[in-house]
PDB file of N, CA and C in Angstrom:
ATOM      1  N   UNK A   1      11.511  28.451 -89.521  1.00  0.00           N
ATOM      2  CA  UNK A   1      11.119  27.612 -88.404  1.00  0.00           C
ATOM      3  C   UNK A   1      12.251  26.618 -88.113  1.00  0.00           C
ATOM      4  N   UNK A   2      12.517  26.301 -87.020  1.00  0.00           N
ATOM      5  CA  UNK A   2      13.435  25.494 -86.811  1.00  0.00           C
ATOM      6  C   UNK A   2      13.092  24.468 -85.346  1.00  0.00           C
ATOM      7  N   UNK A   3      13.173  23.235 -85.508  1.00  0.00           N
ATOM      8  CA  UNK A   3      12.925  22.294 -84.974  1.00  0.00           C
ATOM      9  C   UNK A   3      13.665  21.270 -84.238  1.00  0.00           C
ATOM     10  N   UNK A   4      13.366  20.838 -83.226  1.00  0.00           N
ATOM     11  CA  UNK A   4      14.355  20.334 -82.679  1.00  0.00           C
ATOM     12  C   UNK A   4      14.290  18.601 -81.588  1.00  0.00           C
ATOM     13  N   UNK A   5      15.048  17.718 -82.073  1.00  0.00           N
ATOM     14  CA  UNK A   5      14.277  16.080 -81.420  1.00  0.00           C
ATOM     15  C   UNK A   5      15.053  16.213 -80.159  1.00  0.00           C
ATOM     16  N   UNK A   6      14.734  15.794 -79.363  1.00  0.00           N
ATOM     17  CA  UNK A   6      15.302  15.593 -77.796  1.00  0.00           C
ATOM     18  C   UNK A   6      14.909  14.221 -77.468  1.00  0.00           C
ATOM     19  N   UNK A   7      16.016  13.254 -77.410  1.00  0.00           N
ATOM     20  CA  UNK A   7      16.165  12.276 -77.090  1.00  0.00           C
ATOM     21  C   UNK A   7      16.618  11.632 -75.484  1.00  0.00           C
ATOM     22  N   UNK A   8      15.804  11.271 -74.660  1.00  0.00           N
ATOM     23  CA  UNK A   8      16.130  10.525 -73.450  1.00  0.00           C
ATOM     24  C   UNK A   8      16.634   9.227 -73.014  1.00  0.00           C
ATOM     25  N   UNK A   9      17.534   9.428 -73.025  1.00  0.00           N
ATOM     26  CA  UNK A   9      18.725   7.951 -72.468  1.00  0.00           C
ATOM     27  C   UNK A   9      18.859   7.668 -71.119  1.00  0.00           C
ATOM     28  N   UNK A  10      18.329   6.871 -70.822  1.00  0.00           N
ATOM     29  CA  UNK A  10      19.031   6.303 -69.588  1.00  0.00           C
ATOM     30  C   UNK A  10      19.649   4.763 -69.361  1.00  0.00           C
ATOM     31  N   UNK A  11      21.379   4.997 -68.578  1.00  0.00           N
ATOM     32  CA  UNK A  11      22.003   3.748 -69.050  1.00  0.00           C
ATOM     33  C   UNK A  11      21.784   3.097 -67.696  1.00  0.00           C
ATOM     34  N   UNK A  12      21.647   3.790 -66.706  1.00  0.00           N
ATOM     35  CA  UNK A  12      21.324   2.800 -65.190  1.00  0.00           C
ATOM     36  C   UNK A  12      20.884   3.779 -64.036  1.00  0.00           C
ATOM     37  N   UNK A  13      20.003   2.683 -63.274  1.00  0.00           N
ATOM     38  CA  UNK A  13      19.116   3.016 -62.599  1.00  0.00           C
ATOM     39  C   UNK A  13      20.496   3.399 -60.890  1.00  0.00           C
ATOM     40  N   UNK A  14      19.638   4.526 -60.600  1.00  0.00           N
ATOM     41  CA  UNK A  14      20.501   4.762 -59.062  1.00  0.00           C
ATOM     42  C   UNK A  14      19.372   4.906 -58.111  1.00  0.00           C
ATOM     43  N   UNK A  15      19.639   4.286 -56.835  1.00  0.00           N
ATOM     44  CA  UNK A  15      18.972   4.510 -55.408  1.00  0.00           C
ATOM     45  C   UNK A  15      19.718   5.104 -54.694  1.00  0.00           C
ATOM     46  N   UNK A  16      19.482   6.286 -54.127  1.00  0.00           N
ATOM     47  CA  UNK A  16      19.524   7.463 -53.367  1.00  0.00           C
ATOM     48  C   UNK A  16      19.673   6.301 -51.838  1.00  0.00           C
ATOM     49  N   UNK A  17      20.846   6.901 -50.923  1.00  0.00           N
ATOM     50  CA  UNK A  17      20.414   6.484 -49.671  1.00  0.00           C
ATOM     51  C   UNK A  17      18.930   7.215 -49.563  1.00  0.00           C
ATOM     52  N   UNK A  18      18.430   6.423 -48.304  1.00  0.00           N
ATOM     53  CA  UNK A  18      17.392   6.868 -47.658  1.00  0.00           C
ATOM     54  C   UNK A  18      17.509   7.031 -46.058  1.00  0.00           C
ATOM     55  N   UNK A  19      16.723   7.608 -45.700  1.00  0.00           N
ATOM     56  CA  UNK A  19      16.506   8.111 -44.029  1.00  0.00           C
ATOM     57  C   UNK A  19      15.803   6.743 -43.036  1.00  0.00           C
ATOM     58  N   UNK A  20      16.867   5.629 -43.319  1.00  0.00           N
ATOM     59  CA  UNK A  20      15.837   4.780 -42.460  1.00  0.00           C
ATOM     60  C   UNK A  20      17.134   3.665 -42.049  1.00  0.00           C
ATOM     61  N   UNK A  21      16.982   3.138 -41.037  1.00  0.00           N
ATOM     62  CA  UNK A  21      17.820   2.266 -40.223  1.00  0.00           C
ATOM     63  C   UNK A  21      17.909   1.226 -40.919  1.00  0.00           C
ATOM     64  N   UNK A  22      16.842   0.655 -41.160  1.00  0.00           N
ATOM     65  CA  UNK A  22      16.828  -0.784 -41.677  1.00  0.00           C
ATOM     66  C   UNK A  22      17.187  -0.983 -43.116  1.00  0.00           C
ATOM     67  N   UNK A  23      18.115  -2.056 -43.451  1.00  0.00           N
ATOM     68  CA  UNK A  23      18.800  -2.126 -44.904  1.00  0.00           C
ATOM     69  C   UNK A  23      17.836  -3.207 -45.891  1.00  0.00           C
ATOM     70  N   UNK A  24      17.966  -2.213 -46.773  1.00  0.00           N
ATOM     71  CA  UNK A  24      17.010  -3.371 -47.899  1.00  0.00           C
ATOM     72  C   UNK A  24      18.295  -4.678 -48.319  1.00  0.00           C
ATOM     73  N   UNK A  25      17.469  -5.582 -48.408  1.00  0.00           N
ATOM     74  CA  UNK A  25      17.545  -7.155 -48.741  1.00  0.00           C
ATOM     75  C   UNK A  25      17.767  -7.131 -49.937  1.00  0.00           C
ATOM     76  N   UNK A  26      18.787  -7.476 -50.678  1.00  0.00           N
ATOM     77  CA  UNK A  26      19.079  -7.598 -51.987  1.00  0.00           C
ATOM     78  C   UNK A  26      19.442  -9.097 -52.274  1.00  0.00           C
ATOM     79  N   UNK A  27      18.899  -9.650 -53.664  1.00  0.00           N
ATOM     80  CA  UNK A  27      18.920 -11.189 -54.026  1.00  0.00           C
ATOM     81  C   UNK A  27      20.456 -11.493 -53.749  1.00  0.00           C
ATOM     82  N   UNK A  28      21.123 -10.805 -54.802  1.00  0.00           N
ATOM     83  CA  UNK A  28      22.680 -10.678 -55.116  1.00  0.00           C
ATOM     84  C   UNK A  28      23.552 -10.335 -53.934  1.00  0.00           C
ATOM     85  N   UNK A  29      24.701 -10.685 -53.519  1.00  0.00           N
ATOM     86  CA  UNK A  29      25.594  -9.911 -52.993  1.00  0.00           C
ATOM     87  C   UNK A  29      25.974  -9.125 -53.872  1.00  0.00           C
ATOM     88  N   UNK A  30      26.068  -7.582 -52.833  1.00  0.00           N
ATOM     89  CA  UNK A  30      26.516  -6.576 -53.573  1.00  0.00           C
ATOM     90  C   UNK A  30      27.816  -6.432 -53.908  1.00  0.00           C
ATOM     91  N   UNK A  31      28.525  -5.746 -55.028  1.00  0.00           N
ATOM     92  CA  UNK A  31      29.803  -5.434 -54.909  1.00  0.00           C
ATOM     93  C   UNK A  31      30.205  -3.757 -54.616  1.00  0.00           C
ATOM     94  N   UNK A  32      31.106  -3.869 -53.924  1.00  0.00           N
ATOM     95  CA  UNK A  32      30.973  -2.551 -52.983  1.00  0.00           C
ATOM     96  C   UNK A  32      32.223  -1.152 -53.473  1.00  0.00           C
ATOM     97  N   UNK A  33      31.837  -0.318 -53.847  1.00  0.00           N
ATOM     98  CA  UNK A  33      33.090   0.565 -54.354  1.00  0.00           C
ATOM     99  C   UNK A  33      33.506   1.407 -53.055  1.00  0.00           C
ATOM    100  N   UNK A  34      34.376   1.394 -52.229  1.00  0.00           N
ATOM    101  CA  UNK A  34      34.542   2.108 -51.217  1.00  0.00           C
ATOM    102  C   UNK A  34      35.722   3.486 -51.620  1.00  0.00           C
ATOM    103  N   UNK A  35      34.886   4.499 -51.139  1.00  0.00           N
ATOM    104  CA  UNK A  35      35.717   5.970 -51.820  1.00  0.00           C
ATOM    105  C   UNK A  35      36.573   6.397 -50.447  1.00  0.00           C
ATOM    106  N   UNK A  36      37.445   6.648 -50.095  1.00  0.00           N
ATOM    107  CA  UNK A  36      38.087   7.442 -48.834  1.00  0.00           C
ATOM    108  C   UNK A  36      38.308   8.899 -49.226  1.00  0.00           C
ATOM    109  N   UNK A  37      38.365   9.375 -48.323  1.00  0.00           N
ATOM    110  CA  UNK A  37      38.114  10.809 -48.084  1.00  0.00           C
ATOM    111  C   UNK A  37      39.647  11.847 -48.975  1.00  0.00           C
ATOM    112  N   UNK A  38      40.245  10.496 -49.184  1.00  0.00           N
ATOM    113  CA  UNK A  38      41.672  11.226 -50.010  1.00  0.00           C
ATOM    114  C   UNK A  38      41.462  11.053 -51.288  1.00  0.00           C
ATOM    115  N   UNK A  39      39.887  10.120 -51.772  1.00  0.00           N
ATOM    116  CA  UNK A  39      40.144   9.545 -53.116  1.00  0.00           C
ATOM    117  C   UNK A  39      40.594   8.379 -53.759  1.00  0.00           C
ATOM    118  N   UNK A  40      40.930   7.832 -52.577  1.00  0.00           N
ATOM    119  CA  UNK A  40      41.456   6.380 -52.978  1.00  0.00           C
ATOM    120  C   UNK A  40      40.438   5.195 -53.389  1.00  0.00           C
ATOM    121  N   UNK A  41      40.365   4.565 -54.025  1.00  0.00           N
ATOM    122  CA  UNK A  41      39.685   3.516 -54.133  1.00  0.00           C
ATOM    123  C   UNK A  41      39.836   1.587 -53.691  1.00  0.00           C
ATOM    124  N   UNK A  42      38.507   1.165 -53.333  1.00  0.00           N
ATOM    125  CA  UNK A  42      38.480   0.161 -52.774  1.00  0.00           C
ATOM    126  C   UNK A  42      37.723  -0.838 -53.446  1.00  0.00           C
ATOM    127  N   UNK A  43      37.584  -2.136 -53.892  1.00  0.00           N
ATOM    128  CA  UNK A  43      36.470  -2.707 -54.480  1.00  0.00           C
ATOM    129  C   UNK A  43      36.563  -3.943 -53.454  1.00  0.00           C
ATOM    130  N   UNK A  44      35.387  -4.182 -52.945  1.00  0.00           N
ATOM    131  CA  UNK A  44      35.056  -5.054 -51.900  1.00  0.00           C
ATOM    132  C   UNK A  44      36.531  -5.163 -51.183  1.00  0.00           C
ATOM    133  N   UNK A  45      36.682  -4.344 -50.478  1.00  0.00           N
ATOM    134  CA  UNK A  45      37.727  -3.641 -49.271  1.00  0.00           C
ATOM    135  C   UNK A  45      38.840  -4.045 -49.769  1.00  0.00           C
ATOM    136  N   UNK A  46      39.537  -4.409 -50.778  1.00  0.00           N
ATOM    137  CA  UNK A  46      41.004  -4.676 -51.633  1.00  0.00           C
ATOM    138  C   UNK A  46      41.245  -2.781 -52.296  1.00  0.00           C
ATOM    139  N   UNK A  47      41.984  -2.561 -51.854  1.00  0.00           N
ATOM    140  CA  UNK A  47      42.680  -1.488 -52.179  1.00  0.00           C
ATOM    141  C   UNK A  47      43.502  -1.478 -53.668  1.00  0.00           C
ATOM    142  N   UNK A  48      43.184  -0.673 -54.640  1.00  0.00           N
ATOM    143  CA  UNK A  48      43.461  -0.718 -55.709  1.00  0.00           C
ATOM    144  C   UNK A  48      45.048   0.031 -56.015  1.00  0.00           C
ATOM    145  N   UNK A  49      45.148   0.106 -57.024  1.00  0.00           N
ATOM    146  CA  UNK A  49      46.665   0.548 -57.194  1.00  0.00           C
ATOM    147  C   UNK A  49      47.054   2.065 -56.949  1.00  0.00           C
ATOM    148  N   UNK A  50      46.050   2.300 -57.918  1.00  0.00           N
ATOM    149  CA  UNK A  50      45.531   4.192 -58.282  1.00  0.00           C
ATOM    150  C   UNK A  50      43.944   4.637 -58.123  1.00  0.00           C
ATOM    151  N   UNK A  51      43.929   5.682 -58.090  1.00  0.00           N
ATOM    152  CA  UNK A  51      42.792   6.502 -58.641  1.00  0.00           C
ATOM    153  C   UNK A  51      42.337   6.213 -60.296  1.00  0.00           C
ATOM    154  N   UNK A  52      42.726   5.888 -61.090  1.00  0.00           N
ATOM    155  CA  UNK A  52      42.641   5.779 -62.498  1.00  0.00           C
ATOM    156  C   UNK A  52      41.519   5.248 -62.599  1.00  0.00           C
ATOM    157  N   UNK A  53      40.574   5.862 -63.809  1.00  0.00           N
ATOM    158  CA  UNK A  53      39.307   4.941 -64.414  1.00  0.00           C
ATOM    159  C   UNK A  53      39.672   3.465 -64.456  1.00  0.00           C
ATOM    160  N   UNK A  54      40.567   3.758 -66.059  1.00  0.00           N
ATOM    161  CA  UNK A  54      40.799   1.922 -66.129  1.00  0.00           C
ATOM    162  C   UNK A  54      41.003   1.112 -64.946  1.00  0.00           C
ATOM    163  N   UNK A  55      41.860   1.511 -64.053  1.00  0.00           N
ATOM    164  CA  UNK A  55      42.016   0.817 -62.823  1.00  0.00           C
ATOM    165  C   UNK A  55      40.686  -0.157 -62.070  1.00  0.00           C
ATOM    166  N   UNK A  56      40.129   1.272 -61.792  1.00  0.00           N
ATOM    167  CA  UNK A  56      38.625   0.541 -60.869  1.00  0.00           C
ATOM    168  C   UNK A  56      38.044   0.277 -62.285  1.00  0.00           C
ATOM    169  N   UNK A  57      37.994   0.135 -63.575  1.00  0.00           N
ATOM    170  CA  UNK A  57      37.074  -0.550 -64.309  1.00  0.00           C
ATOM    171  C   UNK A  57      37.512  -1.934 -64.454  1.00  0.00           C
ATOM    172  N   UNK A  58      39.007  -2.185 -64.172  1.00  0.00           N
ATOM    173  CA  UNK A  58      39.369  -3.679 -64.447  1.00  0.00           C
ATOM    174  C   UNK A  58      38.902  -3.994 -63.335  1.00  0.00           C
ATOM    175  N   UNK A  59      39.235  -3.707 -61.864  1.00  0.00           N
ATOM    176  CA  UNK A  59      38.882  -4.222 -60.714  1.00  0.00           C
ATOM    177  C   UNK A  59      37.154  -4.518 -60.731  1.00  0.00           C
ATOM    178  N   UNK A  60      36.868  -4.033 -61.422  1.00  0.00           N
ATOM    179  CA  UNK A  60      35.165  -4.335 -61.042  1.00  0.00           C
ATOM    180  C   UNK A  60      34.904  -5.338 -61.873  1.00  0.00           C
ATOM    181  N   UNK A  61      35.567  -5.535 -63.686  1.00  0.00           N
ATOM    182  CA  UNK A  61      35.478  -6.586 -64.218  1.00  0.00           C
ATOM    183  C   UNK A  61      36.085  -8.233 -63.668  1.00  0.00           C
ATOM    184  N   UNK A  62      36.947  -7.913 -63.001  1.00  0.00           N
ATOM    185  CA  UNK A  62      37.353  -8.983 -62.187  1.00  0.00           C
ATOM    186  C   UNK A  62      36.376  -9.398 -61.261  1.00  0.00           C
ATOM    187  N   UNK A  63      35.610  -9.100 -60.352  1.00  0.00           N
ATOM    188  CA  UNK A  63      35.043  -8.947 -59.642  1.00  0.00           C
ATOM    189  C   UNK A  63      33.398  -9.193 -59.675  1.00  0.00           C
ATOM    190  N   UNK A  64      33.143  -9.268 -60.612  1.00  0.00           N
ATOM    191  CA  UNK A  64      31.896  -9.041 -61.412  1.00  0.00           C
ATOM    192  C   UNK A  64      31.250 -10.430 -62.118  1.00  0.00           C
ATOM    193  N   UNK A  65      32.555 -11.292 -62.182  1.00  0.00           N
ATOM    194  CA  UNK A  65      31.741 -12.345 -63.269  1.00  0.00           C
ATOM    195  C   UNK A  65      30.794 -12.349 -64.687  1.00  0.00           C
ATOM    196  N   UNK A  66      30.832 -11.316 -64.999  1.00  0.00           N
ATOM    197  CA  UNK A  66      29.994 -11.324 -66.220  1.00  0.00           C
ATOM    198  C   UNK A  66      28.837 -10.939 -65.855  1.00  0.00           C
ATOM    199  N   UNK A  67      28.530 -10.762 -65.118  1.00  0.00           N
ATOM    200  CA  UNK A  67      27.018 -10.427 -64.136  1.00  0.00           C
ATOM    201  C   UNK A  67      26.316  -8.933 -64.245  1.00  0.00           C
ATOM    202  N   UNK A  68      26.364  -8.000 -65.283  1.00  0.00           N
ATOM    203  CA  UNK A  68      25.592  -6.752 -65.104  1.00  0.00           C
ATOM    204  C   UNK A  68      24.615  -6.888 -64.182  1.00  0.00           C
ATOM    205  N   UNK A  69      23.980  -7.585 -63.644  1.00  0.00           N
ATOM    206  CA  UNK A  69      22.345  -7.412 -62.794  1.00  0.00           C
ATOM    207  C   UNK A  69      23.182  -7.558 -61.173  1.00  0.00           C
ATOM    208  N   UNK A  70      24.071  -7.367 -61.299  1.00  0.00           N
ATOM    209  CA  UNK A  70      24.709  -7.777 -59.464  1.00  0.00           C
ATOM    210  C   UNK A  70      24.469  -6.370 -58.938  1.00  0.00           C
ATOM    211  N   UNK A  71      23.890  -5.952 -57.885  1.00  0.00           N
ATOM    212  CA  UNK A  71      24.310  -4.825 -57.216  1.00  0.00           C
ATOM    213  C   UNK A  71      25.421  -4.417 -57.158  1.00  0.00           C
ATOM    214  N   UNK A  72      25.776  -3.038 -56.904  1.00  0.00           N
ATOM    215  CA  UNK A  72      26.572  -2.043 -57.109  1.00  0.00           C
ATOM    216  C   UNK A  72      26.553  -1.041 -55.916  1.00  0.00           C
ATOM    217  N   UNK A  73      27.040  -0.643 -55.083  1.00  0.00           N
ATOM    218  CA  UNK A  73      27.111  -0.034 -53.877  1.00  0.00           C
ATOM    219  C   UNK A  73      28.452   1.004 -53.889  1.00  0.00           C
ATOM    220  N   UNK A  74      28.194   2.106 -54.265  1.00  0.00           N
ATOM    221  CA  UNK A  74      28.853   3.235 -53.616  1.00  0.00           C
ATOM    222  C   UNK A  74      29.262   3.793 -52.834  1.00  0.00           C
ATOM    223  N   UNK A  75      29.975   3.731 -51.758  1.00  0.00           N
ATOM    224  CA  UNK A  75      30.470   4.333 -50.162  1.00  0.00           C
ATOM    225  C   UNK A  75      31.469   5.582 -50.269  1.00  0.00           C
ATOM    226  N   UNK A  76      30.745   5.977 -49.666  1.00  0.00           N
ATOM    227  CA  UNK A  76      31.558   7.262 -49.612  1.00  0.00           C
ATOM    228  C   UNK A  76      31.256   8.374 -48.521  1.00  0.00           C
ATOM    229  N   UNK A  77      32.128   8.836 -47.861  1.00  0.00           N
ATOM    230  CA  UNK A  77      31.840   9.773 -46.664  1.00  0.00           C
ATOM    231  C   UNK A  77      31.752  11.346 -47.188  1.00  0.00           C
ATOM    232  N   UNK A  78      31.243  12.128 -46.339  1.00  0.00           N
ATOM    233  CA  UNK A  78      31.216  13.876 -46.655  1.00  0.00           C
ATOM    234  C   UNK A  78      32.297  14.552 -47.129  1.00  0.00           C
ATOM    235  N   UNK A  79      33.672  14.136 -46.975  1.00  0.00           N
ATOM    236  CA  UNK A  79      34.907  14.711 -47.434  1.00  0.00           C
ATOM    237  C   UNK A  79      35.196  14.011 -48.903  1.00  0.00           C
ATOM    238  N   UNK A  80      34.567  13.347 -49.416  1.00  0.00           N
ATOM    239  CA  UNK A  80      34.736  12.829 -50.601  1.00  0.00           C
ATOM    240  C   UNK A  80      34.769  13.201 -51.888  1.00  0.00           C
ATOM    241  N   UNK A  81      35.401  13.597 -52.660  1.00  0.00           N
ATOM    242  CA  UNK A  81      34.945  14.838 -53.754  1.00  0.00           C
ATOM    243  C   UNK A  81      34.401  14.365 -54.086  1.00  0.00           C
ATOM    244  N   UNK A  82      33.429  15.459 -55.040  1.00  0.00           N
ATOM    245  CA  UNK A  82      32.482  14.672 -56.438  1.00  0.00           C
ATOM    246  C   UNK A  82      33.234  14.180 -57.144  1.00  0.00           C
ATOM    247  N   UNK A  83      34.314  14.596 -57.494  1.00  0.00           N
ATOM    248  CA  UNK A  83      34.654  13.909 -58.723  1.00  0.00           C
ATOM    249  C   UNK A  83      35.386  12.715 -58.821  1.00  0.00           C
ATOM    250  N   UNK A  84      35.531  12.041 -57.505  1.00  0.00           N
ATOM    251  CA  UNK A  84      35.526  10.502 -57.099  1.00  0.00           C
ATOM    252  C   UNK A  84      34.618   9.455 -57.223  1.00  0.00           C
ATOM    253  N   UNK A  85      33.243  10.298 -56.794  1.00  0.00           N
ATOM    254  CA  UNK A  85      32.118   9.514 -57.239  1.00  0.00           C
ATOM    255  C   UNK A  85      31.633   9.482 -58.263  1.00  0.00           C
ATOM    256  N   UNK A  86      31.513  10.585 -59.025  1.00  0.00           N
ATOM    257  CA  UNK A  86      31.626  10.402 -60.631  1.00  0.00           C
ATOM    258  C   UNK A  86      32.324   9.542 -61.458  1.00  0.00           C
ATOM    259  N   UNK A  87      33.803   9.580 -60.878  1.00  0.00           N
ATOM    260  CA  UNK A  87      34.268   8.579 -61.583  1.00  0.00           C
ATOM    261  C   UNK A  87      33.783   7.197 -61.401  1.00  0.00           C
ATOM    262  N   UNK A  88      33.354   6.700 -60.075  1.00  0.00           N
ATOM    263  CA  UNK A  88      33.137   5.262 -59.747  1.00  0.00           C
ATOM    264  C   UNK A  88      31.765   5.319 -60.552  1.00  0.00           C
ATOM    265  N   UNK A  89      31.076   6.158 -60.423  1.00  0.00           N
ATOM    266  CA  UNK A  89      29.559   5.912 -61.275  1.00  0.00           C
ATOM    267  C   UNK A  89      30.209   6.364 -63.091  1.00  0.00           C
ATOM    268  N   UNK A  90      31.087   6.652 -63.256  1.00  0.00           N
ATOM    269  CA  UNK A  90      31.723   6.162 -64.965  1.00  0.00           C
ATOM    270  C   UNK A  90      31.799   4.969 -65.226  1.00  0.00           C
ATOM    271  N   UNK A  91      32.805   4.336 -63.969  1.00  0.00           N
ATOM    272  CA  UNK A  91      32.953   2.825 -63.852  1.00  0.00           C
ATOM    273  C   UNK A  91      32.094   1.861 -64.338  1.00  0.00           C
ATOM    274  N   UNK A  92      31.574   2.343 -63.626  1.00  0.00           N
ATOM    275  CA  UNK A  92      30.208   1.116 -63.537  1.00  0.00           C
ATOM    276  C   UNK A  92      29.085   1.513 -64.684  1.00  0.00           C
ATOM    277  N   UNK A  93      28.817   2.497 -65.247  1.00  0.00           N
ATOM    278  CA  UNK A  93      28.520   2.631 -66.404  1.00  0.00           C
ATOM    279  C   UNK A  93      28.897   2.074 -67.848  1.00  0.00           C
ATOM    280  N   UNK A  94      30.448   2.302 -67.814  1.00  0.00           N
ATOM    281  CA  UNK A  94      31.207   1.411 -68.999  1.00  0.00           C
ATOM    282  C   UNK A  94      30.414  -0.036 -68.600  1.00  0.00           C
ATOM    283  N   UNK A  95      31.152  -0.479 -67.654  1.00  0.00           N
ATOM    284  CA  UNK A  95      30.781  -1.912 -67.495  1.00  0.00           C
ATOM    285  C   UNK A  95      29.063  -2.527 -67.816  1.00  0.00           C
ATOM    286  N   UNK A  96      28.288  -1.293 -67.335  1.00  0.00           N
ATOM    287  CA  UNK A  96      27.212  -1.786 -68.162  1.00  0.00           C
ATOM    288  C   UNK A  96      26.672  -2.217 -66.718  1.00  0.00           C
ATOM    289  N   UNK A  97      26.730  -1.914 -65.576  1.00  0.00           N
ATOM    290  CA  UNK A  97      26.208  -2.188 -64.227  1.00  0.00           C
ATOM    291  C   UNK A  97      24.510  -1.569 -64.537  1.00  0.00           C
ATOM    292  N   UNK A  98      23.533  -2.468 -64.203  1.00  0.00           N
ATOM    293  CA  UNK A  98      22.086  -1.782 -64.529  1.00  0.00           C
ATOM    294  C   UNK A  98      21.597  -1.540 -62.571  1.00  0.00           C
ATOM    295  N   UNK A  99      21.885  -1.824 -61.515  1.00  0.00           N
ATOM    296  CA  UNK A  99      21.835  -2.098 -60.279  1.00  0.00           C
ATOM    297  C   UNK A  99      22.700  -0.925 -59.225  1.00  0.00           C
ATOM    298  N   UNK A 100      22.631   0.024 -59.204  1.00  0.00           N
ATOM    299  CA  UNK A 100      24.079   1.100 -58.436  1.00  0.00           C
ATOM    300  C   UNK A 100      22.793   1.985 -57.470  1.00  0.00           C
ATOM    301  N   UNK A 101      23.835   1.793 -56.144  1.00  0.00           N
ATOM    302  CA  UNK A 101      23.292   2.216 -55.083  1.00  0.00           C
ATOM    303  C   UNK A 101      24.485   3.244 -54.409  1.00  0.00           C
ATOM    304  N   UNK A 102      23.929   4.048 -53.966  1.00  0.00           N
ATOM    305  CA  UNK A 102      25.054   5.354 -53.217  1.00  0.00           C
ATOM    306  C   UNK A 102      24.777   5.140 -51.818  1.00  0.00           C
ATOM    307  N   UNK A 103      25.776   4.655 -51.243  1.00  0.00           N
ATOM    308  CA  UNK A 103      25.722   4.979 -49.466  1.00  0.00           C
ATOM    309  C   UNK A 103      26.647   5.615 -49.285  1.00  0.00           C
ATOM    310  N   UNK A 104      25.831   6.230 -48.045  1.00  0.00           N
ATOM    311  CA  UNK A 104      26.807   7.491 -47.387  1.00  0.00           C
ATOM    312  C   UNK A 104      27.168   7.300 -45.750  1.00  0.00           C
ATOM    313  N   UNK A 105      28.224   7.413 -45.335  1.00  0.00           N
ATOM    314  CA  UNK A 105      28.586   6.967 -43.942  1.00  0.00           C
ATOM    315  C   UNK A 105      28.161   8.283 -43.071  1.00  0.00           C
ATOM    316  N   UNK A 106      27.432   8.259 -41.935  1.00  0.00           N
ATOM    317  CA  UNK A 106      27.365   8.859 -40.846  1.00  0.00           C
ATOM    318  C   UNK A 106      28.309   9.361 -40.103  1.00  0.00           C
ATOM    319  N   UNK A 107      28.358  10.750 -40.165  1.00  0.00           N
ATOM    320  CA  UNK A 107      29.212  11.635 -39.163  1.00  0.00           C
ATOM    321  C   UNK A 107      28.455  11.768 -37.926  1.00  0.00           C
ATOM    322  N   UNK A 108      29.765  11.400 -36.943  1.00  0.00           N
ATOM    323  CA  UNK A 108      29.421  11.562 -35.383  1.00  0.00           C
ATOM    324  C   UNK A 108      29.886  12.633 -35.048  1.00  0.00           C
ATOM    325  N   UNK A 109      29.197  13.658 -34.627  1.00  0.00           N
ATOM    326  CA  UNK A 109      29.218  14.830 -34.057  1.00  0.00           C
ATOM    327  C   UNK A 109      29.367  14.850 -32.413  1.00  0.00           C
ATOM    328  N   UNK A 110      30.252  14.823 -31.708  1.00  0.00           N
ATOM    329  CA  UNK A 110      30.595  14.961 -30.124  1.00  0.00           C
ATOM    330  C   UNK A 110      29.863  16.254 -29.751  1.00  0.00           C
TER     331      UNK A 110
END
């Protein structure tokens, strides 16, 4: 017989955009990770050096105050790889962010 424990971790909570115009009210100003479509990274619209983890993990510790409970905001458009946003949601994981929200920008179709 062989047996087996399965353990469930979860290190932070995520909100899914949603289908609705109106923006939820948050206590905190958020701090905002902005992704561009090449991969580049942004933390509250200051343009970072590189793509590198450590990079956007210092920029967010700067940025952050000591504050895990601050919102966390993800931006990122349809050309964005996953593995940009993965990394920014690594980011903010190390750091211990409990607050991370994913927005997604609207394509205008002519």
């Amino acid at each position: 017989m062989v047996s087996t424990i399965f353990t469930r971790e979860s290190h932070m909570v995520i909100k899914l955009p949603e289908d609705s115009p109106e923006a939820s009210s948050l206590e905190k100003s958020p701090i905002e990770i902005s992704i561009s479509s090449s991969g580049e990274y942004a933390v509250n619209q200051v343009g970072l050096v590189n793509a590198r983890l450590d990079t956007l993990v210092s920029a967010l510790e700067k940025v952050n105050d000591g504050d895990r409970t601050q919102p966390l905001v993800i931006s990122a458009d349809a050309s964005t790889t996953h593995q940009a946003v993965v990394t920014a949601m690594d980011a903010a994981g190390q750091i211990g962010f409990s607050a991370l929200s994913i927005s997604t920008k609207n394509i205008v179709e002519d």
